[in-house]
Protein backbone atom coordinates (compact mmCIF):
# COMPACT_ATOMS: atom_id res chain seq x y z
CA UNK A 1 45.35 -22.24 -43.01
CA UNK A 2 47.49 -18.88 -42.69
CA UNK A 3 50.82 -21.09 -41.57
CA UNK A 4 51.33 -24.21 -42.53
CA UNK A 5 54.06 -27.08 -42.14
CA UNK A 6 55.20 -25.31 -38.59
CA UNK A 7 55.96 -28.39 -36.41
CA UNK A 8 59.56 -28.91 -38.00
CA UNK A 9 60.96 -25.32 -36.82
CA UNK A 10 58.29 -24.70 -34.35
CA UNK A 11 60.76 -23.96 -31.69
CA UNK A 12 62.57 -21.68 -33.38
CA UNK A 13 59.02 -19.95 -34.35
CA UNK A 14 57.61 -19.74 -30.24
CA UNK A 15 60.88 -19.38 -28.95
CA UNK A 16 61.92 -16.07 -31.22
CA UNK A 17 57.91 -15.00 -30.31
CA UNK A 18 58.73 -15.31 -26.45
CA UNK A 19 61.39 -13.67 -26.64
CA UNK A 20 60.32 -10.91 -27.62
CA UNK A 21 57.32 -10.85 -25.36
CA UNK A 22 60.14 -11.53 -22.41
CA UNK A 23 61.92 -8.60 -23.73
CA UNK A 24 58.78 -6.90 -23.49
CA UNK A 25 57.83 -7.82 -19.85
CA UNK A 26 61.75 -6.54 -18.79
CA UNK A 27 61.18 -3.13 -19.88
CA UNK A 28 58.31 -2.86 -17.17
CA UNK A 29 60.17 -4.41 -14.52
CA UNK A 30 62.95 -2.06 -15.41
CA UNK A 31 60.62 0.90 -15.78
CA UNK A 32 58.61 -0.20 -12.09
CA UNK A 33 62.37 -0.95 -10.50
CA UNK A 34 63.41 2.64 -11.19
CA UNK A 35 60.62 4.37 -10.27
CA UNK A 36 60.14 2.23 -7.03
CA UNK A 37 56.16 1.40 -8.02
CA UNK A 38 54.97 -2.91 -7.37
CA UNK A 39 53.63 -4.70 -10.66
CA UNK A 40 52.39 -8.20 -11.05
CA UNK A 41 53.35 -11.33 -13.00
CA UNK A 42 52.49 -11.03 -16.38
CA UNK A 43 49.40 -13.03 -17.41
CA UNK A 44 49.91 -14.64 -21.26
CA UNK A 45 46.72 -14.25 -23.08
CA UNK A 46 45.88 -17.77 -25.22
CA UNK A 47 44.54 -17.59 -28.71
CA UNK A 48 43.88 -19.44 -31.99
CA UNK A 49 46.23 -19.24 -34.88
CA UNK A 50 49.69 -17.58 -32.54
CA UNK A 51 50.68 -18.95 -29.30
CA UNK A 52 49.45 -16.24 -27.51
CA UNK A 53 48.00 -12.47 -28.02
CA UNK A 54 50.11 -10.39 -25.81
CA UNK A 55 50.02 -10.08 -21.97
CA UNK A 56 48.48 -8.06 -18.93
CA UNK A 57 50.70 -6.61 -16.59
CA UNK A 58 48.96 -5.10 -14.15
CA UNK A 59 50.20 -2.48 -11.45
CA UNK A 60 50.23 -3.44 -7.58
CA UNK A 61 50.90 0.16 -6.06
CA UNK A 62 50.98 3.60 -7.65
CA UNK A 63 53.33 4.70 -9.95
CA UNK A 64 54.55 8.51 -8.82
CA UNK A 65 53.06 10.31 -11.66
CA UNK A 66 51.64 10.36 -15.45
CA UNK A 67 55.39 10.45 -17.18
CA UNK A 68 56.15 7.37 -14.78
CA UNK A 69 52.69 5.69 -16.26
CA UNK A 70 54.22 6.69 -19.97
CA UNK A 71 57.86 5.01 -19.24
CA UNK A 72 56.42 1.68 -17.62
CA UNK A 73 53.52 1.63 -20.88
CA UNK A 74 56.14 2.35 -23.94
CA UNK A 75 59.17 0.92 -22.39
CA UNK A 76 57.82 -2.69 -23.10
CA UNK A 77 56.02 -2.57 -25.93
CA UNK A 78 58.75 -0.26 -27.78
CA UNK A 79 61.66 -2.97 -27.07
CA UNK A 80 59.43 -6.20 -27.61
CA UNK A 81 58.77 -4.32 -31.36
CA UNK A 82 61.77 -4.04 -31.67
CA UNK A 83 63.04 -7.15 -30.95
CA UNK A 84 60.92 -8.54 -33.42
CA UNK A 85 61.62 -6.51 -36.37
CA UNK A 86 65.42 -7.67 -35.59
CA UNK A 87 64.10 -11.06 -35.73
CA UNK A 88 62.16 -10.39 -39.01
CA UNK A 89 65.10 -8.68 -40.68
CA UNK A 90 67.24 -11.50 -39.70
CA UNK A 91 65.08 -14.23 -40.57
CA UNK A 92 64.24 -12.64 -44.09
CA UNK A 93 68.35 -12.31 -44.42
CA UNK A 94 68.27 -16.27 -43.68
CA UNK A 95 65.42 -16.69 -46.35
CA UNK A 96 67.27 -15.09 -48.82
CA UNK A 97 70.54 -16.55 -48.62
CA UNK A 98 68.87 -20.40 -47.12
CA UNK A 99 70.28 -21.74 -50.04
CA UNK A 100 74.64 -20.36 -49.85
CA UNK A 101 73.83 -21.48 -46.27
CA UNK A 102 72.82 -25.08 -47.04
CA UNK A 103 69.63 -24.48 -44.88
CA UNK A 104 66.67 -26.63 -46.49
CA UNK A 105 63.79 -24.31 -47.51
CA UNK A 106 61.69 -27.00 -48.21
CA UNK A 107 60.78 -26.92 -44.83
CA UNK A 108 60.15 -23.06 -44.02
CA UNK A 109 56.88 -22.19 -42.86
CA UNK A 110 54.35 -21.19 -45.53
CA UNK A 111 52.09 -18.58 -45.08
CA UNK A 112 48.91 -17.32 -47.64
CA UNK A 113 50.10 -13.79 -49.77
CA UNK A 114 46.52 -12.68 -47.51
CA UNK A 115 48.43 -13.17 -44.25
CA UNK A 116 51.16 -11.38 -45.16
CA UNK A 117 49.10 -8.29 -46.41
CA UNK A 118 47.62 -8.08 -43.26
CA UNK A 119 50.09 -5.58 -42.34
CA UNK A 120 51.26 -2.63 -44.51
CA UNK A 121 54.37 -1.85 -43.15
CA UNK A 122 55.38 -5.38 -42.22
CA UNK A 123 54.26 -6.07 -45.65
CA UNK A 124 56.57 -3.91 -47.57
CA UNK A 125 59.44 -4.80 -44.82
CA UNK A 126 58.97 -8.67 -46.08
CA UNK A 127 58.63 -7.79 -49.91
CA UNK A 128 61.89 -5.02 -49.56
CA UNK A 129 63.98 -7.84 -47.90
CA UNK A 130 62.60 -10.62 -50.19
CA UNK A 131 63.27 -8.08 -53.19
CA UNK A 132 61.30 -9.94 -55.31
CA UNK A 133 57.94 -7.41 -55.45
CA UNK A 134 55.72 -10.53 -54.29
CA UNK A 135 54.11 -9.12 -51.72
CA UNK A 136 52.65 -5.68 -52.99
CA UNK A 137 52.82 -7.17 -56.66
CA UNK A 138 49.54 -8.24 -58.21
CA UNK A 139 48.40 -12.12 -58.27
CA UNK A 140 45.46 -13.52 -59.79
CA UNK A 141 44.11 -14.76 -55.81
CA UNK A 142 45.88 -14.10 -53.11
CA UNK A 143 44.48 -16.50 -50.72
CA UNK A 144 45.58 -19.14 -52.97
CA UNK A 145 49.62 -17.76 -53.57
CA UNK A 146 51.95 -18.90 -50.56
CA UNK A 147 55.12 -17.22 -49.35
CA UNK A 148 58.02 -19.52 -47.05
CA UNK A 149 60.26 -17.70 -44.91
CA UNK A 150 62.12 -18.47 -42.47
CA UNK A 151 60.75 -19.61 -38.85
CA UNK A 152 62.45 -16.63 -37.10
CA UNK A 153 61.28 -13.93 -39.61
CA UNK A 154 57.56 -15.45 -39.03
CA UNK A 155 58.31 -14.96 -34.95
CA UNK A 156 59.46 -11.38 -36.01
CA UNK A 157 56.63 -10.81 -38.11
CA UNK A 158 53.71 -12.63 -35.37
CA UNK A 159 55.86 -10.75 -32.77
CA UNK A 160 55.42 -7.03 -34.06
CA UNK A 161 51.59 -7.37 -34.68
CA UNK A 162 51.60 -8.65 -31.02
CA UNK A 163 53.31 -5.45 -29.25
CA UNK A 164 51.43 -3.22 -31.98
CA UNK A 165 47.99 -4.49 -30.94
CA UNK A 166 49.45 -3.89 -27.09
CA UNK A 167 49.50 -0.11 -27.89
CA UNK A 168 46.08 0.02 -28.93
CA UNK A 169 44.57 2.91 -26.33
CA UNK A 170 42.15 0.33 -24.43
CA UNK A 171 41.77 -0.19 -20.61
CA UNK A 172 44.75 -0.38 -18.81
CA UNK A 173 46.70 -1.91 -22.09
CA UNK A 174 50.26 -0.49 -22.45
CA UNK A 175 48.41 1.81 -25.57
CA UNK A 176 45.16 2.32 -22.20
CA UNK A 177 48.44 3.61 -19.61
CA UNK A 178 49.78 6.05 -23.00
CA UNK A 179 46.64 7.76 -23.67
CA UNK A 180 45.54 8.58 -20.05
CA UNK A 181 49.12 9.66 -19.70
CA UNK A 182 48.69 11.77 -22.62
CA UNK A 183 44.80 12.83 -22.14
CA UNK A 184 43.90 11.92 -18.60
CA UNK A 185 41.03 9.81 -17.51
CA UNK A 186 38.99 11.14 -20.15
CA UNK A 187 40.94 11.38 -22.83
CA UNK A 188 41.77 7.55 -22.55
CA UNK A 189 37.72 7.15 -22.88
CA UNK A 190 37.64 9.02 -25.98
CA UNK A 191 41.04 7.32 -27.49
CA UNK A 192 38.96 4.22 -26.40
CA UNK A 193 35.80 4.47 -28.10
CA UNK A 194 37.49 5.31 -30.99
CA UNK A 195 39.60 2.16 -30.67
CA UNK A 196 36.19 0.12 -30.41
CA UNK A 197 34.67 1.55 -32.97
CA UNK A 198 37.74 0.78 -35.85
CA UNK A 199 37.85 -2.83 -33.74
CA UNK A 200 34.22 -3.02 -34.75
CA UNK A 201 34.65 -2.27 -38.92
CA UNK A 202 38.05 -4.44 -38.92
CA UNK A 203 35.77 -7.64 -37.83
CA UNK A 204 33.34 -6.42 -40.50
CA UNK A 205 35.22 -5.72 -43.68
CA UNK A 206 38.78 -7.00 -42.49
CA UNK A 207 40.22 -10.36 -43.19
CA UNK A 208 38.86 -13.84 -41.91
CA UNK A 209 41.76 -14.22 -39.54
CA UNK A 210 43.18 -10.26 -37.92
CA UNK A 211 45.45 -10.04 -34.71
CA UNK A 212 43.47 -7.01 -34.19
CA UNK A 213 40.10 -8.10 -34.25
CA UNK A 214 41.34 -11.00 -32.04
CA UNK A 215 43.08 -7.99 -29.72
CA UNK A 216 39.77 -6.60 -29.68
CA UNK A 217 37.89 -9.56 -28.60
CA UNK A 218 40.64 -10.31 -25.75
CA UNK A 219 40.27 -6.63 -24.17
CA UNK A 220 36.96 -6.35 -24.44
CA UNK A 221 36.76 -8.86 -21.65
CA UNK A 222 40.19 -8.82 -19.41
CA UNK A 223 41.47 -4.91 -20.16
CA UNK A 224 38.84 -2.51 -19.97
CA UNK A 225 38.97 -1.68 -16.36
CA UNK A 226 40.71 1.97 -16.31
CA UNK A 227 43.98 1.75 -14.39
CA UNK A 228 44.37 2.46 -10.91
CA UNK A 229 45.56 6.77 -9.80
CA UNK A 230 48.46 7.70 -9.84
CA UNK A 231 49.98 9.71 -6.85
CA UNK A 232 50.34 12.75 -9.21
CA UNK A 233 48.15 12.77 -11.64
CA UNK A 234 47.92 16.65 -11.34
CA UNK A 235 51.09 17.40 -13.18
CA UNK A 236 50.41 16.96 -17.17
CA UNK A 237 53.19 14.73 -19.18
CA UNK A 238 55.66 16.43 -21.27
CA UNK A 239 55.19 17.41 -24.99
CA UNK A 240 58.01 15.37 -25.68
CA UNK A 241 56.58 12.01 -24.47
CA UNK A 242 53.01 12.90 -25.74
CA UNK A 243 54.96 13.87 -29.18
CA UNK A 244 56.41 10.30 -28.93
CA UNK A 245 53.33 8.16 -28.01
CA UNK A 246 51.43 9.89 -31.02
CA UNK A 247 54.03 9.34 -33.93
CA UNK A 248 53.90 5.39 -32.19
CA UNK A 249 50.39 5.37 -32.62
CA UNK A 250 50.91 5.93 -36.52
CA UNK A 251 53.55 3.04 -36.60
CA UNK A 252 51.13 1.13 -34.56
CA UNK A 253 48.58 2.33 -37.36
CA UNK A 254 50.81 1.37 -40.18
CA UNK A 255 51.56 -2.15 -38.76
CA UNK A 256 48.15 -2.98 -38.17
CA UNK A 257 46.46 -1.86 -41.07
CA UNK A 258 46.55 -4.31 -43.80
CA UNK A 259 47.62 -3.44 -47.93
CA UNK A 260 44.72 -2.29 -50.29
C-alpha cells in the first residue's frame, strides 16, 4: 500500500486534511458574503486511498460578475493550499527533529518513494526539508524504498494534491469557475477538453494509484455541468486576475505532475 501503519496518528493525519479543506470552504463563504451571492453546503467527495477527494460547492444565486466568479473560485482553493504546505513544512520540521523532541518515529506513517514522486514540486519540498536527497536521489526500485514522516506533513502533502486537483479547469470546479472567468463559456470548453484529454494519458502511463486520475474519474460524473450566468458576464476579468489564475495553473501543473 502507498501509507501504511496510519491508525496510531490517524487523527492527526484527517484532522490536519480537514482542516485544510475547512479552510478551503471559508474562503467561499467569505468570497459569497462579500459579494452578497447564495452558495450551498459543501458536498465531501469519498474515495479510496485519502479520506476524501475535494468538495463541490455549488452556487444558489448569481454572483454579480466574472471577477466575482474568479474571487469565490481561487479564494478557497488558494488558502486550503496553503494551509497545507504550512502543515507539510511543519510536519517535515517535526520529522526532522522527532528524535531532540522525544517523539517516537517508529510509528510515523510510511509511504512508498513512488507515492512521494507523484508530485514534483511536493517532491522536492519533502526531499529539501528532509535534506537527505532521498527523494529525487536514485534507488534500485522505488516501489519497494519507504519514506516515514510525520502524520501532519502527510495531511500537508494529501492536502495540497487535493486543492491542486480542485483547480483543474473542469465543470463548475473552482479550476471550471477560473477558466470561464478567464475565457468565457467557451474558453472553459476548450481549457476542459484539454483537461480530459491529459486526465486520459495520466490513467494510461501514470502511476497505479494518482489523485488526478481519481479527480478525473470524480468530475467526470458530479462536475461537468457548466456553472450557472452570471449577472454580468459582459464585462471581461482583469489582466491581473487572468495573469494570476494562469501562473496557478503552472503550480497546479507542477504539483500534480509526478518526477521523471
Amino acid at each position: 500500500a502507498a501509507i501504511a501503519l496510519l491508525t496510531p496518528n490517524v487523527a492527526i493525519t484527517s484532522n490536519g486534511l480537514l482542516g485544510s479543506q475547512v479552510v478551503h470552504e471559508l474562503g467561499h463563504a467569505f468570497v459569497a458574503w462579500k459579494d452578497k451571492f447564495k452558495i450551498s453546503a459543501p458536498t465531501l467527495f469519498p474515495f479510496t486511498n485519502v479520506p476524501f477527494l475535494g468538495a463541490s460547492t455549488d452556487l444558489r444565486t448569481s454572483p454579480p460578475n466574472l471577477k466575482s466568479l474568479f474571487d469565490f473560485a481561487y479564494t478557497g482553493p488558494a488558502l486550503g493550499y496553503l494551509t497545507s504546505l504550512a502543515c507539510l513544512l511543519y510536519g517535515l520540521q517535526l520529522t526532522a527533529t522527532s528524535g531532540a523532541l522525544g517523539i517516537d518515529s517508529a510509528t510515523f506513517p510510511i509511504l512508498s518513494l513512488d507515492f512521494l514522486r507523484q508530485s514534483t514540486l511536493i517532491g522536492g519540498i519533502v526531499d529539501m526539508g528532509l535534506g537527505s536527497n532521498v527523494i529525487v536521489g536514485q534507488v534500485p526500485d522505488a516501489s519497494e524504498f519507504t519514506v516515514s514522516l510525520h502524520p501532519l506533513a502527510v495531511a500537508g502533502y494529501l492536502g495540497m494534491m487535493i486543492n491542486a486537483v480542485t483547480l483543474l479547469p473542469v465543470g463548475h470546479s473552482d479550476g471550471g469557475r477560473i477558466a470561464m472567468s478567464i475565457g468565457g463559456r467557451n474558453g472553459l470548453i476548450t481549457f476542459q477538453s484539454i483537461t480530459f484529454l491529459i486526465i486520459f494519458f495520466a490513467g494510461l502511463f501514470g502511476p497505479d494509484f494518482s489523485i488526478f486520475l481519481g479527480y478525473g474519474i470524480v468530475s467526470a460524473f458530479f462536475l461537468r455541468d457548466i456553472e450557472i450566468p452570471m449577472r454580468n458576464e459582459i464585462d471581461d476579468l482583469d489582466n491581473g486576475r487572468a495573469f494570476l489564475g494562469i501562473v496557478t495553473w503552472f503550480i497546479v501543473a507542477l504539483t500534480l505532475i509526478p518526477m521523471s
